[in-house]
Protein backbone atom coordinates (compact mmCIF):
# COMPACT_ATOMS: atom_id res chain seq x y z
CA UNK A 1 0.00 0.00 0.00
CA UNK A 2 2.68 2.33 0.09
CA UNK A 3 1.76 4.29 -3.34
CA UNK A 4 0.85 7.96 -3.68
CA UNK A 5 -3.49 8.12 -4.23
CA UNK A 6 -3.96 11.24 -5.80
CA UNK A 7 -7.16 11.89 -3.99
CA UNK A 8 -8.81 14.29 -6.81
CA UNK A 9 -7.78 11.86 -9.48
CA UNK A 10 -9.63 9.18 -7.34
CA UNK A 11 -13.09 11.96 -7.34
CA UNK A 12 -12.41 12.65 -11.25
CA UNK A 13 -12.70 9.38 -12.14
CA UNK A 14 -15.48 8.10 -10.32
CA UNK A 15 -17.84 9.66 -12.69
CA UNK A 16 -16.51 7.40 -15.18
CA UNK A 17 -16.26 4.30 -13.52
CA UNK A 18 -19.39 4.38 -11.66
CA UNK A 19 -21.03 4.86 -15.41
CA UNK A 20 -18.90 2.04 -16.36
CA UNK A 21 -18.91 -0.34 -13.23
CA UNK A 22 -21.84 -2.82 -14.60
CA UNK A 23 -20.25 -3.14 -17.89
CA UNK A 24 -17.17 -5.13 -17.02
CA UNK A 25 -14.59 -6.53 -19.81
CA UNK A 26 -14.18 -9.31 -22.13
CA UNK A 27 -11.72 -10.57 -19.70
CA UNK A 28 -9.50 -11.52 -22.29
CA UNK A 29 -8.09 -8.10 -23.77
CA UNK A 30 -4.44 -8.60 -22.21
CA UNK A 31 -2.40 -5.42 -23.98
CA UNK A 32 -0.03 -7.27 -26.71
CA UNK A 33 3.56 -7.21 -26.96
CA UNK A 34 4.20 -6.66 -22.52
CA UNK A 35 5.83 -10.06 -21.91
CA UNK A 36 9.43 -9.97 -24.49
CA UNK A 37 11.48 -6.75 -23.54
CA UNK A 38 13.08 -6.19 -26.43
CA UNK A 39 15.14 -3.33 -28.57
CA UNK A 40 12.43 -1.65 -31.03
CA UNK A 41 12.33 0.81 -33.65
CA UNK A 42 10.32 3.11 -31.72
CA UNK A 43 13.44 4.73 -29.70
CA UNK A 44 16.35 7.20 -30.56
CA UNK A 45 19.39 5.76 -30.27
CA UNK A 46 20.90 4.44 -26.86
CA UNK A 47 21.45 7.47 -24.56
CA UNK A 48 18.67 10.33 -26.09
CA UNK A 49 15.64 10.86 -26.56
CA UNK A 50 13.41 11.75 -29.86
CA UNK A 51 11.08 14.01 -28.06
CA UNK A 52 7.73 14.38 -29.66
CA UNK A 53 4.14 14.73 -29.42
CA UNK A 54 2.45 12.77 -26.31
CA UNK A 55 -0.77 10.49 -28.08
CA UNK A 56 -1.56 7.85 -25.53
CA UNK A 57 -2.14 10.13 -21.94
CA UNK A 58 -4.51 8.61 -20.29
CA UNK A 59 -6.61 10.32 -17.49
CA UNK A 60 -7.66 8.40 -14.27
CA UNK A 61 -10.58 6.71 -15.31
CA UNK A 62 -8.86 5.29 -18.40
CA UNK A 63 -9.99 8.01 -20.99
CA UNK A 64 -7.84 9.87 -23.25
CA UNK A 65 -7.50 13.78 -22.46
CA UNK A 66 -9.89 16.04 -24.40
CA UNK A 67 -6.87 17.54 -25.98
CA UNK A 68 -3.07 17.28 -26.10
CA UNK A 69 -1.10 19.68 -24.00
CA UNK A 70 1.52 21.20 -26.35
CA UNK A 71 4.16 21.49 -23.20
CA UNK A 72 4.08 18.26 -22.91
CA UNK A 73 6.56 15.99 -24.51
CA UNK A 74 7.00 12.38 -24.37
CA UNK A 75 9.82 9.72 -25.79
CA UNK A 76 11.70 6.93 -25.32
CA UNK A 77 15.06 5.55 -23.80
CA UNK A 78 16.76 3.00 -24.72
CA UNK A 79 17.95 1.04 -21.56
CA UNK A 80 19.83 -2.44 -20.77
CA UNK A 81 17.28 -5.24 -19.63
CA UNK A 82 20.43 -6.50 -17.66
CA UNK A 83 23.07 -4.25 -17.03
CA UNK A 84 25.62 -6.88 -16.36
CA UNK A 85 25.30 -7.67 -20.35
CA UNK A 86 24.77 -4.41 -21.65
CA UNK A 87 24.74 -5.60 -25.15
CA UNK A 88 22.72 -7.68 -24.66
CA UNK A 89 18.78 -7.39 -25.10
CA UNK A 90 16.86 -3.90 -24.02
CA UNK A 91 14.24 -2.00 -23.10
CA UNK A 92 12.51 1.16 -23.89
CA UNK A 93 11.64 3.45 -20.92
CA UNK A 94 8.85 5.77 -21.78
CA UNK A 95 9.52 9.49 -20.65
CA UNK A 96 7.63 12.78 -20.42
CA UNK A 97 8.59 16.21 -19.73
CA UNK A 98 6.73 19.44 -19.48
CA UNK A 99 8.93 22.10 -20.34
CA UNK A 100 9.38 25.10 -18.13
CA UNK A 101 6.81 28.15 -18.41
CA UNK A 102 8.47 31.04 -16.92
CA UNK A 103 8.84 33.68 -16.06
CA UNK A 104 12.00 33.17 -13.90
CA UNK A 105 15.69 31.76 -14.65
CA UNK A 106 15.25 28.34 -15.67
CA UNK A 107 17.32 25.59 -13.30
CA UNK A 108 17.12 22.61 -15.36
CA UNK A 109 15.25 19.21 -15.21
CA UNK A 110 13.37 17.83 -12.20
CA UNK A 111 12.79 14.27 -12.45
CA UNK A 112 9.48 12.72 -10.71
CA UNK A 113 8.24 9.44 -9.45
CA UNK A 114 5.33 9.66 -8.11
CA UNK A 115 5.39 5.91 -6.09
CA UNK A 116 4.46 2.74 -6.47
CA UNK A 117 5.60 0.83 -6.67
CA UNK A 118 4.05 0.56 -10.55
CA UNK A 119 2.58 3.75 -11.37
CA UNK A 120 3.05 5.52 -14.27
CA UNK A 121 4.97 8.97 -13.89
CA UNK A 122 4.00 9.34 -17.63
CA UNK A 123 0.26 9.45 -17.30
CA UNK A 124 0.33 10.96 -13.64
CA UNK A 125 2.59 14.00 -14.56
CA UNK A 126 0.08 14.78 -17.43
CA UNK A 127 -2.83 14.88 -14.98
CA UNK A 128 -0.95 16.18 -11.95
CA UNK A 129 1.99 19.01 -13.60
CA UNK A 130 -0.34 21.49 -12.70
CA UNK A 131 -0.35 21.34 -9.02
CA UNK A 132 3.72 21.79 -9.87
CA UNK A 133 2.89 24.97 -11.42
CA UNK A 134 5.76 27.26 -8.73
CA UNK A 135 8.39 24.51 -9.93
CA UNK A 136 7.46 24.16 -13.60
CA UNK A 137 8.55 28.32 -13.87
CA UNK A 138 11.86 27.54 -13.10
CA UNK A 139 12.34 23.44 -14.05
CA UNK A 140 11.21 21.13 -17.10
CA UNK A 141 9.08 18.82 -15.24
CA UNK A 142 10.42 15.26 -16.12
CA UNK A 143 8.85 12.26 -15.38
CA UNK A 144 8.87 8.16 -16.48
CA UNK A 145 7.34 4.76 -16.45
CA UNK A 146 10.00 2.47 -14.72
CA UNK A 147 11.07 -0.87 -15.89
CA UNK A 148 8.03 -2.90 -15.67
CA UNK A 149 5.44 -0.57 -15.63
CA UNK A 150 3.58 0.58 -18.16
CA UNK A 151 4.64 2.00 -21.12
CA UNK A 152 7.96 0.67 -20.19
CA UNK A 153 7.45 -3.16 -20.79
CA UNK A 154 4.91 -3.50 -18.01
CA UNK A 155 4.94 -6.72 -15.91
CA UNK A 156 1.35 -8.86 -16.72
CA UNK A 157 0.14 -11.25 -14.37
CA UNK A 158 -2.01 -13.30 -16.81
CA UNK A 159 -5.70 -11.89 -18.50
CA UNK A 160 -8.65 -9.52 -16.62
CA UNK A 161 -10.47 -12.69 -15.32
CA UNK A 162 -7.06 -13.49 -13.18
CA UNK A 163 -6.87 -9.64 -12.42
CA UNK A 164 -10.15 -9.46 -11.38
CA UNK A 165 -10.07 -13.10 -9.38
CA UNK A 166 -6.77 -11.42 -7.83
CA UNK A 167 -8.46 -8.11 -6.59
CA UNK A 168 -11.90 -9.47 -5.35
CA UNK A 169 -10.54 -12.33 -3.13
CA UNK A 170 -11.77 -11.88 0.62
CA UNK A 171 -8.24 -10.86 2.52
CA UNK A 172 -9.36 -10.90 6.43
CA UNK A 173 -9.35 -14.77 7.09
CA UNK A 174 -11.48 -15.74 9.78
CA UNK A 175 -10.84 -19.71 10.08
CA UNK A 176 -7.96 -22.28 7.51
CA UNK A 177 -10.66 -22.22 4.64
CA UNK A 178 -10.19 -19.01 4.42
CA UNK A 179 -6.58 -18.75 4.58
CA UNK A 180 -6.72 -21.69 1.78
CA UNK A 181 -8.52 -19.80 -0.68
CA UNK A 182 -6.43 -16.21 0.12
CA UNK A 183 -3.06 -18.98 -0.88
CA UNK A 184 -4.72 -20.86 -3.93
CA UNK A 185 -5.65 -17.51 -5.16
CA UNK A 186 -2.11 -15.94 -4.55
CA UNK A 187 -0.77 -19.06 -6.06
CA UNK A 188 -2.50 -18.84 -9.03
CA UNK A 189 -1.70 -15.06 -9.56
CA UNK A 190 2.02 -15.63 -9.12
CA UNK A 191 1.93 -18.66 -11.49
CA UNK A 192 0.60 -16.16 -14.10
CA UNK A 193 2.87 -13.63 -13.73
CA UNK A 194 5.86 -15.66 -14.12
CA UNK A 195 4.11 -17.19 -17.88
CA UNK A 196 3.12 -13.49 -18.64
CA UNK A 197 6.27 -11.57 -18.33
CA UNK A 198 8.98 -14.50 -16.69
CA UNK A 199 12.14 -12.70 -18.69
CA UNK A 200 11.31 -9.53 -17.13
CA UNK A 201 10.69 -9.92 -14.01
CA UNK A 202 14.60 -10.68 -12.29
CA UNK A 203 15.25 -6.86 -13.88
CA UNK A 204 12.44 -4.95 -12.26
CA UNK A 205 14.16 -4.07 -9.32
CA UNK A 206 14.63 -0.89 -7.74
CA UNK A 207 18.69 -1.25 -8.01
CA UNK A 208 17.69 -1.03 -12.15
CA UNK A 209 15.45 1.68 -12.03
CA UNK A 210 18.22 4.00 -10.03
CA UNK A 211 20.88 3.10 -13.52
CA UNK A 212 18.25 3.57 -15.42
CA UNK A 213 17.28 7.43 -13.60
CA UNK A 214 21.10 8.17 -14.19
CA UNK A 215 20.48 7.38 -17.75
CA UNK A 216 17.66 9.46 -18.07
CA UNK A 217 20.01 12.45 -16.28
CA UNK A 218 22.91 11.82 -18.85
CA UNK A 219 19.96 12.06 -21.89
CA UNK A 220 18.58 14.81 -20.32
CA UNK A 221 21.88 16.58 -20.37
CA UNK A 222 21.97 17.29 -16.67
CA UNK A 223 25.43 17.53 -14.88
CA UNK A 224 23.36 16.78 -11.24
CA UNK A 225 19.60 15.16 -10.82
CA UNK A 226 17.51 17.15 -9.27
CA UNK A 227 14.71 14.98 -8.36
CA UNK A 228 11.47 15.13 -6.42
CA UNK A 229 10.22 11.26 -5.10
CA UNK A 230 6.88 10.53 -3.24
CA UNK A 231 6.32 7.07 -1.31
CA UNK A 232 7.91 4.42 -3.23
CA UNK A 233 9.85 7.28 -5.24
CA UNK A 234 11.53 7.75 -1.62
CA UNK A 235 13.57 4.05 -1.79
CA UNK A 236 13.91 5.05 -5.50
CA UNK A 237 16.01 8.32 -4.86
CA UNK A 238 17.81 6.71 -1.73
CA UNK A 239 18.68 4.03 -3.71
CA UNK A 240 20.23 6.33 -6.52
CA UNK A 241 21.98 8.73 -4.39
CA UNK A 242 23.11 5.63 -2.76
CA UNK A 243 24.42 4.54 -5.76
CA UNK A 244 25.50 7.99 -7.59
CA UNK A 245 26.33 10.08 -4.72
CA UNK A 246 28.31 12.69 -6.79
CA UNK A 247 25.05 13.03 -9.45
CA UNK A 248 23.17 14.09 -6.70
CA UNK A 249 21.37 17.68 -6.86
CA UNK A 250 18.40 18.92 -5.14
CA UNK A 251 16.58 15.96 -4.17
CA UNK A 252 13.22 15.85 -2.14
CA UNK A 253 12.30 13.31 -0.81
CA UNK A 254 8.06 12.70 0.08
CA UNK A 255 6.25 10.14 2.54
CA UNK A 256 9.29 8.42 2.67
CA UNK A 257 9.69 4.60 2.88
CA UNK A 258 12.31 2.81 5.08
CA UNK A 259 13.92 0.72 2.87
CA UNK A 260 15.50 -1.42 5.55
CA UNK A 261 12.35 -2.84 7.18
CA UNK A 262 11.97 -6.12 6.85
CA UNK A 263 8.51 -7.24 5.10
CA UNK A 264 6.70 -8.39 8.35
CA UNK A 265 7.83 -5.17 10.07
CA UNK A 266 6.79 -3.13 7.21
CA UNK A 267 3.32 -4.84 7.29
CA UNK A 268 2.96 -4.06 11.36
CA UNK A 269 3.44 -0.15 10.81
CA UNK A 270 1.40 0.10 7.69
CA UNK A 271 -1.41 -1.83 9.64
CA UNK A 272 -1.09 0.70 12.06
CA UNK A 273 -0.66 3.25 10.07
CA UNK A 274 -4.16 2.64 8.05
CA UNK A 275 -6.10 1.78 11.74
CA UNK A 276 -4.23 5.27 12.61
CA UNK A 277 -6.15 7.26 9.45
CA UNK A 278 -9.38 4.81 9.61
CA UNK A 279 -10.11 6.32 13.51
CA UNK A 280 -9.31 10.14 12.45
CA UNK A 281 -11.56 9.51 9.28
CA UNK A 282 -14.29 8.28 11.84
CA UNK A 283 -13.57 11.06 14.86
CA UNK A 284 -13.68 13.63 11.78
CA UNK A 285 -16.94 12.27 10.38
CA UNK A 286 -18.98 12.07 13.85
CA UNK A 287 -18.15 16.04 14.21
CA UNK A 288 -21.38 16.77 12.57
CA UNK A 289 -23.76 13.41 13.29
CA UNK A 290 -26.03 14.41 11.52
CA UNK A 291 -23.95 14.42 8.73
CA UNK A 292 -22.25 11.27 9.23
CA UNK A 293 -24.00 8.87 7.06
CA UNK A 294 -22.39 5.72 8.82
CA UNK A 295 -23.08 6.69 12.74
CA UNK A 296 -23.50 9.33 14.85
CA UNK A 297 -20.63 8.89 17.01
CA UNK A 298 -17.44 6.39 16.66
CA UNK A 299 -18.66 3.42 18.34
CA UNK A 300 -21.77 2.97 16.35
CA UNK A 301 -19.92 4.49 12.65
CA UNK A 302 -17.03 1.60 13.28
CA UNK A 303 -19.90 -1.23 14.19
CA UNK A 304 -21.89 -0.50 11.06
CA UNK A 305 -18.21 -0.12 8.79
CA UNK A 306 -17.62 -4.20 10.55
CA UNK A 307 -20.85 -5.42 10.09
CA UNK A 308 -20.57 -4.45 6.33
CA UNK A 309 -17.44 -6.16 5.71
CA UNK A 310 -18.88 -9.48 7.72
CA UNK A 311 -21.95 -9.31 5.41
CA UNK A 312 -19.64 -9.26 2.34
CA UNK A 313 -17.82 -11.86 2.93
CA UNK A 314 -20.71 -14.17 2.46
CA UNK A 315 -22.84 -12.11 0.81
CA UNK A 316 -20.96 -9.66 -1.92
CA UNK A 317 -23.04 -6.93 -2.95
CA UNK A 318 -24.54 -7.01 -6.87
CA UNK A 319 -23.22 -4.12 -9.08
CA UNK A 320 -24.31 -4.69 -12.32
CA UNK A 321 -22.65 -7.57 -13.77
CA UNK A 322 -20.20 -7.53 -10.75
CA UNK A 323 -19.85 -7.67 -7.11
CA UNK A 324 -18.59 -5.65 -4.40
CA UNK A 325 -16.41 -8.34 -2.21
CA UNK A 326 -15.26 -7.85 1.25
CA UNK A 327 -11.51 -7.92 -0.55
CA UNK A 328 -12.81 -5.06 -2.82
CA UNK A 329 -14.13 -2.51 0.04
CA UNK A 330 -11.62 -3.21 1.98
CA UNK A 331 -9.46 -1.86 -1.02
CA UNK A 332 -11.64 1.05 -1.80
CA UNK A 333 -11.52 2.00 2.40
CA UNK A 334 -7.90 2.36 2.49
CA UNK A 335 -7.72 4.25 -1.21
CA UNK A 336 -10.28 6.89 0.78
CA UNK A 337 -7.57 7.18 3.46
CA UNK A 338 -4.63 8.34 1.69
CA UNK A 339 -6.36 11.49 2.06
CA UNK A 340 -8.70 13.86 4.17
CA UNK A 341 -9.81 15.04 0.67
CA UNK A 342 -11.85 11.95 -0.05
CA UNK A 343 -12.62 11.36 3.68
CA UNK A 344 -16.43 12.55 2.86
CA UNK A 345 -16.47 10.47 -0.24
CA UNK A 346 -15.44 7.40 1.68
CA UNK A 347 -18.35 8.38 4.28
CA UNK A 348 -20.51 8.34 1.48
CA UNK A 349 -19.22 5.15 -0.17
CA UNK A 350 -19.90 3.35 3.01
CA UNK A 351 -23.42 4.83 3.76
CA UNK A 352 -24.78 3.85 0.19
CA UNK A 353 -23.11 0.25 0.88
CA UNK A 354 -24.46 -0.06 3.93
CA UNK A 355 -27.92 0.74 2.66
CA UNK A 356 -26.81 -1.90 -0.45
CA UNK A 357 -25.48 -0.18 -2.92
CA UNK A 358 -21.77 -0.09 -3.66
CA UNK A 359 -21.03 1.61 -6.90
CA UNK A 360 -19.32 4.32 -5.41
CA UNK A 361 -16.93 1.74 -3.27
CA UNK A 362 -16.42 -0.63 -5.98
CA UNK A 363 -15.59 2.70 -7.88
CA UNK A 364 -12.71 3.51 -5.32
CA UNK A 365 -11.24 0.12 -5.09
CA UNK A 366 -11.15 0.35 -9.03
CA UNK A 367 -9.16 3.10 -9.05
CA UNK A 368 -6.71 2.20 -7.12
CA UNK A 369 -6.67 -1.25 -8.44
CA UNK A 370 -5.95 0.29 -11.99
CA UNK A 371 -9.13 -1.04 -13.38
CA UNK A 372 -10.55 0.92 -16.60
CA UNK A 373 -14.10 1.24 -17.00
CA UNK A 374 -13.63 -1.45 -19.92
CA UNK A 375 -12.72 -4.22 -17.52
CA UNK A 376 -8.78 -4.26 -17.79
CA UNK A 377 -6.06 -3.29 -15.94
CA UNK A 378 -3.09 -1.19 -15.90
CA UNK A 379 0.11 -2.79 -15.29
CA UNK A 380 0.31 -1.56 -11.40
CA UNK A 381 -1.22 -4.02 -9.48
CA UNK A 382 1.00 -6.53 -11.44
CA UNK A 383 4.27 -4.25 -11.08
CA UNK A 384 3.84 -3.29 -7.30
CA UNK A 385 4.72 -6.83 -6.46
CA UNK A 386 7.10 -7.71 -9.18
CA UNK A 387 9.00 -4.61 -7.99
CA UNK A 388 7.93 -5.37 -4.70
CA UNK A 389 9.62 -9.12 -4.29
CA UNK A 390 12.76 -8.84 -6.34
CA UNK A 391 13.58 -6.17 -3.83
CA UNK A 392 14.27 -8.23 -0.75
CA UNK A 393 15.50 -11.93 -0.74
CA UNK A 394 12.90 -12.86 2.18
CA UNK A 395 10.83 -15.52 1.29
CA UNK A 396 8.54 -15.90 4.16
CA UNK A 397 7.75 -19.79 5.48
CA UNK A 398 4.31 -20.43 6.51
CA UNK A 399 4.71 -20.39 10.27
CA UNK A 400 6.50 -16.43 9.67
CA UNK A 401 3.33 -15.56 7.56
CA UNK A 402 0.65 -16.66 10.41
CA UNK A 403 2.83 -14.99 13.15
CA UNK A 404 2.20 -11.48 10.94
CA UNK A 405 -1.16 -12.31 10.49
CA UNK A 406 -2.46 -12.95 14.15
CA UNK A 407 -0.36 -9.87 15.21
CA UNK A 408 -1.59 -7.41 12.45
CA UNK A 409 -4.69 -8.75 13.03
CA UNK A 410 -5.12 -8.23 16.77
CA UNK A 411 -4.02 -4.50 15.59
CA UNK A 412 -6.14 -3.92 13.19
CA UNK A 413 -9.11 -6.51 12.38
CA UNK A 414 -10.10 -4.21 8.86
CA UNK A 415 -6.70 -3.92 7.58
CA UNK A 416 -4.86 -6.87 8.87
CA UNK A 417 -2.95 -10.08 7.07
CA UNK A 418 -0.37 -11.37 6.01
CA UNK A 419 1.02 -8.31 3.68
CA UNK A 420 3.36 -8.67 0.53
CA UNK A 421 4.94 -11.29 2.43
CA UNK A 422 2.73 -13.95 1.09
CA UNK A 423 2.77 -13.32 -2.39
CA UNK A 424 6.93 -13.00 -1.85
CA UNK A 425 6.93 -16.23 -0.61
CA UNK A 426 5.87 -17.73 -3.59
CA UNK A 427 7.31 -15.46 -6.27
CA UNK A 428 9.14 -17.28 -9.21
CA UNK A 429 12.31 -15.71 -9.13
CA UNK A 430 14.81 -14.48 -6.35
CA UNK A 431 14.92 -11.30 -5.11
CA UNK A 432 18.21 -9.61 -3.11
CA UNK A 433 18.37 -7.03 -0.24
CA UNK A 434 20.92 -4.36 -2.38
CA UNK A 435 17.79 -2.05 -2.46
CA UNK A 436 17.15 -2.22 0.98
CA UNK A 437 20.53 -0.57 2.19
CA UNK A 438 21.20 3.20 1.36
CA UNK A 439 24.08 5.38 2.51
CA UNK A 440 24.61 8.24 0.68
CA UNK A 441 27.77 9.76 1.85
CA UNK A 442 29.10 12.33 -0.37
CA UNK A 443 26.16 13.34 -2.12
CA UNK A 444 24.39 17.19 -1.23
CA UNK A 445 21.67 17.41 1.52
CA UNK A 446 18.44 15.31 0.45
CA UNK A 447 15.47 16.86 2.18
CA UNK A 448 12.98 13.85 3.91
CA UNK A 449 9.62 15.19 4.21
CA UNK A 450 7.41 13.12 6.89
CA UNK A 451 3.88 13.79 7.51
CA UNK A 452 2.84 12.65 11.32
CA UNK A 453 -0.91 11.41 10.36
CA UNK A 454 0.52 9.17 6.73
CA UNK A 455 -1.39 5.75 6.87
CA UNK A 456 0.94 4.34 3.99
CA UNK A 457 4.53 5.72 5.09
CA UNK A 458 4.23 6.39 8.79
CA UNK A 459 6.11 8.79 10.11
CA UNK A 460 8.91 6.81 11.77
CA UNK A 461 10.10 5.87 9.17
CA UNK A 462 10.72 9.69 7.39
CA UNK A 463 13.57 10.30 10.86
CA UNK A 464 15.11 6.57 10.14
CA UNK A 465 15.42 7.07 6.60
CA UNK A 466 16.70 10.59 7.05
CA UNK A 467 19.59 8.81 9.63
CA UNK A 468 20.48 6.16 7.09
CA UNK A 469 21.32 8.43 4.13
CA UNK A 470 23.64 10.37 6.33
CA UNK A 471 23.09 13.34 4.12
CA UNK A 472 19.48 13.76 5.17
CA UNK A 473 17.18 16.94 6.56
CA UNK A 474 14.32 16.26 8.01
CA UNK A 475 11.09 18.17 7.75
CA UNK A 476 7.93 17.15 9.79
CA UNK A 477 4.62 17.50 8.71
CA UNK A 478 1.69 17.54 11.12
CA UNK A 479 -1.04 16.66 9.43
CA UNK A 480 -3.11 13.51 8.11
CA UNK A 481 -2.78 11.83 4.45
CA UNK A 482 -0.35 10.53 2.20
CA UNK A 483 2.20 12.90 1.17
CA UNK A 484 3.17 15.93 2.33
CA UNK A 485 3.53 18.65 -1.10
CA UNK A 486 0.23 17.67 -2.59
CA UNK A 487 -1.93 18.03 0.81
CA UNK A 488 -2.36 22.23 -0.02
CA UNK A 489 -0.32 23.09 3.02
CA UNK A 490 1.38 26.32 2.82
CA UNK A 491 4.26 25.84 4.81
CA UNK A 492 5.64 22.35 3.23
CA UNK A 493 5.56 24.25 -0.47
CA UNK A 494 7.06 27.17 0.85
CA UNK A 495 10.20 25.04 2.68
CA UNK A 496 10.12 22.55 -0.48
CA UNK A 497 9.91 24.97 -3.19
CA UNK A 498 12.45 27.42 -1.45
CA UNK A 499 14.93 24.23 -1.69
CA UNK A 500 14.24 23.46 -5.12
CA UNK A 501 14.33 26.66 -6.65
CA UNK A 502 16.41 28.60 -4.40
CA UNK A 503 19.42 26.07 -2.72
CA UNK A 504 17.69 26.98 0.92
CA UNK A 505 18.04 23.91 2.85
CA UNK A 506 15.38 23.50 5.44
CA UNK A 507 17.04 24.48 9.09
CA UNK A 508 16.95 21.46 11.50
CA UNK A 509 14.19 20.52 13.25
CA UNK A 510 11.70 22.26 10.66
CA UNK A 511 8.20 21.54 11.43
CA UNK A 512 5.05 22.15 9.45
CA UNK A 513 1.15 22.15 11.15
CA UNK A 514 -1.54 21.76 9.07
CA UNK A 515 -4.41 23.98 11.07
């Protein structure tokens, strides 16, 4: 769960999906050409880019824009699949840039990944370049589909009848039947992947991506990156000024991850990180009962939220052709956290469910799923754990998965499980712990921006982080949601854009309170 949720991409698209939700896919329209990474036609020659005219943008409910922005650029870069044989076959990394607006002396490039890990920095900078607009004066905003994802030979996990089979499954066992189906499921899911896109996925890795971002700074022309990472694009950025201390320019860092958490640890503080939101959103919603479709005060709101989820576990809700599973909600509940923006949505969501209609949740849990209204998927719930796994060599046995499982639980009984561990355990080819340690010694200040209320990227881990790079600067944000820039608050743009633009670094102990 640790991705950046835009939250008013999540409300633009509902319109769409909730037109769309009873009209599900074929189930068989897997994109062609995703599982042989290969050299193509279709890039400049290793080390630039042909820079032209972006034609496949998509915006958040799968659409295509009404019309082309003529700042924006997109290309291609031609990349090693394995950089220990860099003759050998390659990849094409898909790349967009908006180019800077002005007035003001222009800086240079500032590279974006907006987390993951598996979404697309092509189609999110095209939506989202605009609430960059102080930046975009001064940089070309530059952004990228990693290896895997995407544009950028996207991992597959099999057709939209797996996808959707993946994404519905019930994920809060109560008794070993249920545990048994959550693993058969898994199983299967893995097993695809590894037939979909099996040469790609040792190369997904974060260690990659980081060669691949120096790449992109060399094509780019850059001397230093400047670069500007949120959630999963934290462990991205530590891992490349890890790597290329000396390259490093003004980096910010964004609801940072800690990369050295081990998978069941990471699963305890996201569980309580996600409880943590789940009681604010219901303490925020009871402030006006009245108002509150799901209870007038926090006892009765969180019994009527639990006796949902029971009642869909046996009994999924109809939505058109489709259903609303307990695995689904659950879904669309935490995409409603990753911001106080959506909070009333999400009350909404769970009033009309409640009452036995779920378009609006099954619309959330879509969305973050990276289902289009025509029943298939984008390549990010199939990249988040190819990325996920081949960046730690854990392989969790059975006995390790239940201990996570009955603690998380006992934490949290809505957001609970076994984690990424699971599907890790099973995954088809080894992964190693290189992305997991970062030092960056040598390279300028990074700035580590932690917000004190993120369910996804808790804040403990923004001041461990900010130790383990050495070159680190903290900056605390008190306030809820995921990611500190895009929440509106005046005080984190100010310190972050006074960085980027200007060289400031933030003075120690910097702290930012959203009123």
């Amino acid at each position: 769960m640790a991705r950046i949720l835009r939250a008013a991409a999540t409300v633009a698209a509902l319109s769409t999906a909730l037109a769309a939700c009873g009209s599900g896919g074929d189930g068989n329209s897997v994109a062609a050409g995703i599982s042989a990474p290969t050299t193509t036609s279709t890039a400049a020659p290793s080390g630039t880019i042909a820079w032209g005219p972006c034609t496949d943008i998509k915006r958040p409910g799968g659409q295509p824009p009404a019309q082309s922005e003529r700042a924006q650029q997109c290309g291609k870069l031609r990349v090693p699949l394995d950089y220990a044989k860099p003759d050998g076959d390659s990849i094409d990394m898909a790349v967009i840039r908006v180019r800077a607006s002005g007035p003001g002396k222009r800086i240079g490039s500032l590279v974006f990944n907006f987390g993951g890990p598996g979404a697309s920095g092509v189609d999110t900078l095209a939506q989202a370049a605009k609430a960059f607009t102080n930046l975009n004066r001064h940089y070309d905003l530059v952004s990228f589909d990693p290896r895997g994802v995407g544009r950028s030979s996207g991992v597959r996990c099999g057709d939209n009848a797996m996808m959707d089979k993946y994404t519905s499954m019930n994920t809060l066992p109560t008794n070993d039947a249920d545990r048994a189906e959550i693993r058969q499921t898994t199983k299967e899911f893995v097993t695809a992947c590894g037939q979909t896109s099996g040469k790609l996925l040792p190369y997904v890795g974060t260690v990659n991506a980081a060669a691949d971002m120096d790449r992109l700074r060399e094509a780019l022309g850059e001397e230093k990156l400047n670069y500007f990472g949120i959630s999963y694009g934290t462990q991205l950025g530590a891992v490349y000024a890890t790597r290329f201390p000396k390259n490093v320019g003004r980096f910010v860092l964004d609801a940072p991850l800690d990369p050295s958490v081990s998978l069941a640890d990471r699963t305890m503080v996201q569980t309580k990180g996600f409880q943590h939101a789940y009681n604010a959103f219901l303490k925020d919603c009871v402030k006006e009962p009245r108002q509150c479709e799901i209870g007038t005060d926090v006892t009765l709101a969180n019994k009527n939220v639990v006796k949902l989820m029971d009642d869909l576990k046996d009994t999924p809700l109809e939505v058109g052709d489709r259903t609303l599973t307990q695995g689904l909600a659950g879904t669309g509940i935490a995409a409603a956290l990753y911001s106080e923006m959506t909070w009333p949505l999400l009350d909404q969501a769970l009033g009309q469910a409640i009452k036995g209609d779920g378009r609006i949740m099954l619309a959330l849990a879509d969305s973050y799923n990276g289902r289009l209204p025509d029943g298939s998927y984008t390549t990010l719930m199939s990249s988040f754990p190819a990325i996920s796994c081949v960046d730690t060599a854990e392989r969790p046995t059975p006995g390790e998965l239940a201990t996570v499982e009955t603690e998380t639980m006992r934490v949290s009984p809505l957001f609970g499980g076994s984690g990424m561990g699971l599907t890790c355990s099973m995954w088809p080819v080894p992964g190693s712990d290189e992305a997991r340690r970062v030092n960056a010694t040598g390279s300028a200040p990074i700035v580590v921006i932690g917000g004190t209320g993120d369910p996804a990227t808790p804040y403990e881990w923004a001041p461990k982080l900010t130790s383990e790079l050495r070159t680190g600067v903290l900056v605390t944000y008190k306030g809820e949601g995921h990611g500190a820039y895009l929440s509106g608050d005046a005080c984190i743009a100010k310190v972050t854009d006074a960085y980027l633009i200007d060289g400031k670094v933030p003075a120690k102990g910097i702290t930012c309170s959203n009123p």
